[in-house]
C-alpha atoms as a PDB file:
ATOM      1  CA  UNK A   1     124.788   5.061 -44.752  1.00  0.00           C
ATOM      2  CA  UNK A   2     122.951   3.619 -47.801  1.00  0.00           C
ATOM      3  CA  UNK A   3     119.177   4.594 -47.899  1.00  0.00           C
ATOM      4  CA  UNK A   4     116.834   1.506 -48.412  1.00  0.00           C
ATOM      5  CA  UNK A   5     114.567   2.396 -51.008  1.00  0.00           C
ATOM      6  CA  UNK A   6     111.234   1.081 -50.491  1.00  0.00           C
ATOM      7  CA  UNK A   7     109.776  -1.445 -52.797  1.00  0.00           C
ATOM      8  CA  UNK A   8     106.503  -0.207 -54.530  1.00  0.00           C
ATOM      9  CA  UNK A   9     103.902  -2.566 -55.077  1.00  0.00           C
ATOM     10  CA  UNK A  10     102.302  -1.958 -58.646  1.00  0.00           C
ATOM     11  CA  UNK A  11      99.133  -3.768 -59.421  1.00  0.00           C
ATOM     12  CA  UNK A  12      98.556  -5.235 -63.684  1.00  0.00           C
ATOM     13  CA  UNK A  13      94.773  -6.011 -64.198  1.00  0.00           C
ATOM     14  CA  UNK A  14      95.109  -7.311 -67.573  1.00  0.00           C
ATOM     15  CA  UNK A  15      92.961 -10.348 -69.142  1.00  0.00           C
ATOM     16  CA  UNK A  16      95.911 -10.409 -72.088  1.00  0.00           C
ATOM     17  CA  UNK A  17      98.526 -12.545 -70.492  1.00  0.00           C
ATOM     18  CA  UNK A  18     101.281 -11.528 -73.094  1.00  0.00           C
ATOM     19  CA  UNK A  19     100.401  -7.993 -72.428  1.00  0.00           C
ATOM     20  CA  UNK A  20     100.328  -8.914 -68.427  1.00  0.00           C
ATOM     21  CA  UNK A  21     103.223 -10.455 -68.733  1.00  0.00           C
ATOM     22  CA  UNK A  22     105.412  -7.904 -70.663  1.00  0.00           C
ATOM     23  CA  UNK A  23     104.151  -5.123 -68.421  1.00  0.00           C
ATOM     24  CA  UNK A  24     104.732  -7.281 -65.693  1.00  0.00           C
ATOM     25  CA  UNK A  25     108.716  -7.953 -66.895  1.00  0.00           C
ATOM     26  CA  UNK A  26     109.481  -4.738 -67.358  1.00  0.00           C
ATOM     27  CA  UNK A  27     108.295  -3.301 -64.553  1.00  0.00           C
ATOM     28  CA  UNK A  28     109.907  -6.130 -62.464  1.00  0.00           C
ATOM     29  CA  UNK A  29     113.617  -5.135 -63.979  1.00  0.00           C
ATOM     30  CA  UNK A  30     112.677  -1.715 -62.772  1.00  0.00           C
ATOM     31  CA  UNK A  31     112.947  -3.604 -59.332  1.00  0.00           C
ATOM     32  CA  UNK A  32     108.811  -2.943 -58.508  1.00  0.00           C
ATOM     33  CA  UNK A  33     107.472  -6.161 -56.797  1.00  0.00           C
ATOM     34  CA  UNK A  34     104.350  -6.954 -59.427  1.00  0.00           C
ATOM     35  CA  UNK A  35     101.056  -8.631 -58.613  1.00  0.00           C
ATOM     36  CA  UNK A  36      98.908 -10.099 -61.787  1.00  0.00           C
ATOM     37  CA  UNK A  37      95.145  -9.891 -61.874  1.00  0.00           C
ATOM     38  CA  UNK A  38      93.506 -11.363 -64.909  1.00  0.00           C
ATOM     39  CA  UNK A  39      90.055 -10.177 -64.229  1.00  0.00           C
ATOM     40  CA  UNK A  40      88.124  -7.522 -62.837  1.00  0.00           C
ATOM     41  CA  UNK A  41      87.331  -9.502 -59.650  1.00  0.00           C
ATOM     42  CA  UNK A  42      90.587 -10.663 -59.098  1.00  0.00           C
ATOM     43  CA  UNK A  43      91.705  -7.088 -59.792  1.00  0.00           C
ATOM     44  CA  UNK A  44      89.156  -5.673 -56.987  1.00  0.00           C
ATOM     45  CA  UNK A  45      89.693  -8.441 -54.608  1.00  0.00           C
ATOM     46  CA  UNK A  46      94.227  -7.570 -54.689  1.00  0.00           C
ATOM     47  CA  UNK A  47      93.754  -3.933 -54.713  1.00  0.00           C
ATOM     48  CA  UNK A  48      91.325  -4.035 -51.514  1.00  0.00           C
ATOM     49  CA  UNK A  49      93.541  -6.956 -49.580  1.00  0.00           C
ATOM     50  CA  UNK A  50      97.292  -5.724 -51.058  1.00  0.00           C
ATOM     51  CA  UNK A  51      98.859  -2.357 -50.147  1.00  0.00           C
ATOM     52  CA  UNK A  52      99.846  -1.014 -54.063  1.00  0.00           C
ATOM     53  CA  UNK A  53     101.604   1.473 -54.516  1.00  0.00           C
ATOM     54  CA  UNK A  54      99.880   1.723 -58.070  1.00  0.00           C
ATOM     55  CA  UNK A  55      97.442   0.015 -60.821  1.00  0.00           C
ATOM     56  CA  UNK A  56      98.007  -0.509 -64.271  1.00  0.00           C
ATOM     57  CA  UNK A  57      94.334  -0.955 -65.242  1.00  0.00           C
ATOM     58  CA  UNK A  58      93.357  -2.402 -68.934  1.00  0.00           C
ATOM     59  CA  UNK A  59      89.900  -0.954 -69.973  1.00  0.00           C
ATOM     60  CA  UNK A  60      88.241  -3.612 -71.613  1.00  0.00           C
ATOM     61  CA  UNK A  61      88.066  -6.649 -69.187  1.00  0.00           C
ATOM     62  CA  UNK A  62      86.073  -9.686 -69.177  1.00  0.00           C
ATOM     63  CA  UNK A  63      82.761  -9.760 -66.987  1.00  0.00           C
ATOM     64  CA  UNK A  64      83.436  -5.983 -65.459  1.00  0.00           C
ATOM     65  CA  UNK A  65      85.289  -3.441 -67.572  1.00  0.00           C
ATOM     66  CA  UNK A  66      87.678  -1.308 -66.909  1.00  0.00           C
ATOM     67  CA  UNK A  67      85.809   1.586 -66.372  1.00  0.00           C
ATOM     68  CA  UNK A  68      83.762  -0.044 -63.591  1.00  0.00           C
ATOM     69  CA  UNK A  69      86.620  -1.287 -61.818  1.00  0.00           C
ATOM     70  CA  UNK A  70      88.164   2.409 -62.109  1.00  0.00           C
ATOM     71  CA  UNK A  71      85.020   3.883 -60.582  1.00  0.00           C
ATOM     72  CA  UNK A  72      84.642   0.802 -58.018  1.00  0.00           C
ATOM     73  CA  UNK A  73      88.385   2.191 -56.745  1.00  0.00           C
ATOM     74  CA  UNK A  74      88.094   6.122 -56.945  1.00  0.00           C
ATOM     75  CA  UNK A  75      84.110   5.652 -55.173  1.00  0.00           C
ATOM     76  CA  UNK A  76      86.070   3.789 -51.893  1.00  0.00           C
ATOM     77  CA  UNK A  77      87.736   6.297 -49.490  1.00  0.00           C
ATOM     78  CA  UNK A  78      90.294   4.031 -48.542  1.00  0.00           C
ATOM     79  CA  UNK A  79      91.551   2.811 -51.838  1.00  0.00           C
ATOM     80  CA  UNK A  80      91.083   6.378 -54.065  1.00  0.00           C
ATOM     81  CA  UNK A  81      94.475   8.121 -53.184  1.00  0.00           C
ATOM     82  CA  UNK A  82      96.292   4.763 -55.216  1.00  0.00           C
ATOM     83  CA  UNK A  83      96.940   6.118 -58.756  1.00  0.00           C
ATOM     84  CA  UNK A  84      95.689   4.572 -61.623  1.00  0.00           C
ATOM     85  CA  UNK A  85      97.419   4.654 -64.828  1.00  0.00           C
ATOM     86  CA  UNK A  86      94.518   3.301 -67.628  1.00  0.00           C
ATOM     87  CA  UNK A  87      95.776   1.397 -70.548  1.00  0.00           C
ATOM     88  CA  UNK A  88      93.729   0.153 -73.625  1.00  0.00           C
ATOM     89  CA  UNK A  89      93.875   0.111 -77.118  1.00  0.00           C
ATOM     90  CA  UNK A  90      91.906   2.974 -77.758  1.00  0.00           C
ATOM     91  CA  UNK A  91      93.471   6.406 -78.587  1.00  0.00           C
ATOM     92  CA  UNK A  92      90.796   8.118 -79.082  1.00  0.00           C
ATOM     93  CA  UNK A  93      89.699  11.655 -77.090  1.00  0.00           C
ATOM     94  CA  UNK A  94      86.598  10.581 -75.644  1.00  0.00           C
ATOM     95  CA  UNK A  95      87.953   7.567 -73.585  1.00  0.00           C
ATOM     96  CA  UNK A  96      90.751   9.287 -72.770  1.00  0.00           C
ATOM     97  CA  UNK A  97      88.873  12.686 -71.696  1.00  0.00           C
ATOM     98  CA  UNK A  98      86.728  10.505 -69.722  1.00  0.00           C
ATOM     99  CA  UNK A  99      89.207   7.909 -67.630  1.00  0.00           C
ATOM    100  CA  UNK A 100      90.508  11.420 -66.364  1.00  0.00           C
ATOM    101  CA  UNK A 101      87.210  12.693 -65.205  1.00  0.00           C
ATOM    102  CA  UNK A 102      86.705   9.072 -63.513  1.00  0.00           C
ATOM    103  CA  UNK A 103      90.312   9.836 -61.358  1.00  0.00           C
ATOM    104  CA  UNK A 104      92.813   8.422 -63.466  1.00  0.00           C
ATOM    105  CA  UNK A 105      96.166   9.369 -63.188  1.00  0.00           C
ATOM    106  CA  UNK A 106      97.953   9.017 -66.392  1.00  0.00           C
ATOM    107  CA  UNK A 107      96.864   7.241 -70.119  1.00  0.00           C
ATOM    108  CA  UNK A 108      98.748   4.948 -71.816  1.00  0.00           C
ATOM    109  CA  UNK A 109      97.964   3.385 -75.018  1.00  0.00           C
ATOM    110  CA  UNK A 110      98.780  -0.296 -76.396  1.00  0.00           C
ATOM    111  CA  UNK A 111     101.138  -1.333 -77.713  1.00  0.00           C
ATOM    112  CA  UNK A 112     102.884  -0.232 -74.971  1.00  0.00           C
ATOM    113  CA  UNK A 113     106.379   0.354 -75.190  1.00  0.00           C
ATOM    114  CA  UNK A 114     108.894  -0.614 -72.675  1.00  0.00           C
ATOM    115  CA  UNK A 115     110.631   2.890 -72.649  1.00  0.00           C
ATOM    116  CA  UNK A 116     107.082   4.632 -71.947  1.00  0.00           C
ATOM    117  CA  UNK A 117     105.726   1.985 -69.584  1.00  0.00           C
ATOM    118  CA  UNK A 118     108.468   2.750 -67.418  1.00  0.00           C
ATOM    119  CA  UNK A 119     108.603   6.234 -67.562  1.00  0.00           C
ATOM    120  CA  UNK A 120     105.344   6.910 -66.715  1.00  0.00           C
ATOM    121  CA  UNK A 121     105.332   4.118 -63.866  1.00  0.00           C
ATOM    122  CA  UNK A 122     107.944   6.041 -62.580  1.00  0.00           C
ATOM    123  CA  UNK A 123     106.617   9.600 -62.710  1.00  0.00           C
ATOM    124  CA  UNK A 124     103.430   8.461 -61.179  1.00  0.00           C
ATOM    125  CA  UNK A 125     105.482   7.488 -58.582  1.00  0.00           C
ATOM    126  CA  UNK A 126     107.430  10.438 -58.113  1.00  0.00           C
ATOM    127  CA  UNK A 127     104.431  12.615 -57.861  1.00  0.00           C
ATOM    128  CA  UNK A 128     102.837  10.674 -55.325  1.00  0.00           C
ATOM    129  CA  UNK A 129     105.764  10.630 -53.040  1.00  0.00           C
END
């Protein structure tokens, strides 16, 4: 008998569509089912309503950044077990030092690349299980 492999539900909050959008197709060839926020609100409102698996969370946001929605997901019992994997531009220590204090999982830097994107999607994954 074949095991079923469950689907995993991975979250992008990302106001850069092309970056959204990349993320979003390679991930999807992986076979994850993706959801899109372009905003921090919209971001918030999926994570809360959605059952993800994961969330791929860009830093610097319109309106709320990043970091806020990080803290806004690690501060509510029922939503900080759901790994976060931070991405931004920035590759500097402090940022990075600091997105782990705030209960991020993993750090990934942009560009990203395809090959790293997945692998640490998928070892996120594997930890968690």
């Amino acid at each position: 008998m074949v095991k079923k492999r469950k689907i995993e539900t991975i979250l992008i909050i990302e106001d850069e569509a092309e970056v959204r959008n990349f993320a979003s197709r390679v991930l999807e060839l992986e076979g994850y089912h993706i959801l899109q926020a372009k905003d921090s609100e919209m971001g918030v409102m999926l994570v809360k309503e959605v059952p993800v698996s994961l969330v791929l969370l860009d830093l610097r946001l319109p309106e709320h950044n990043g970091w806020e929605v990080l803290e806004q997901i690690k501060s509510e019992p029922e939503l900080s077990e759901i790994p976060v994997i931070v991405f931004t531009a920035s590759a500097e220590v402090s940022p990075r030092e600091r997105a782990f204090e705030m209960g991020a999982t993993d750090y990934l830097v942009k560009p990203l690349s395809a090959a790293r994107l997945r692998e640490t999607v998928a070892r996120v994954l594997s930890r968690e299980k």
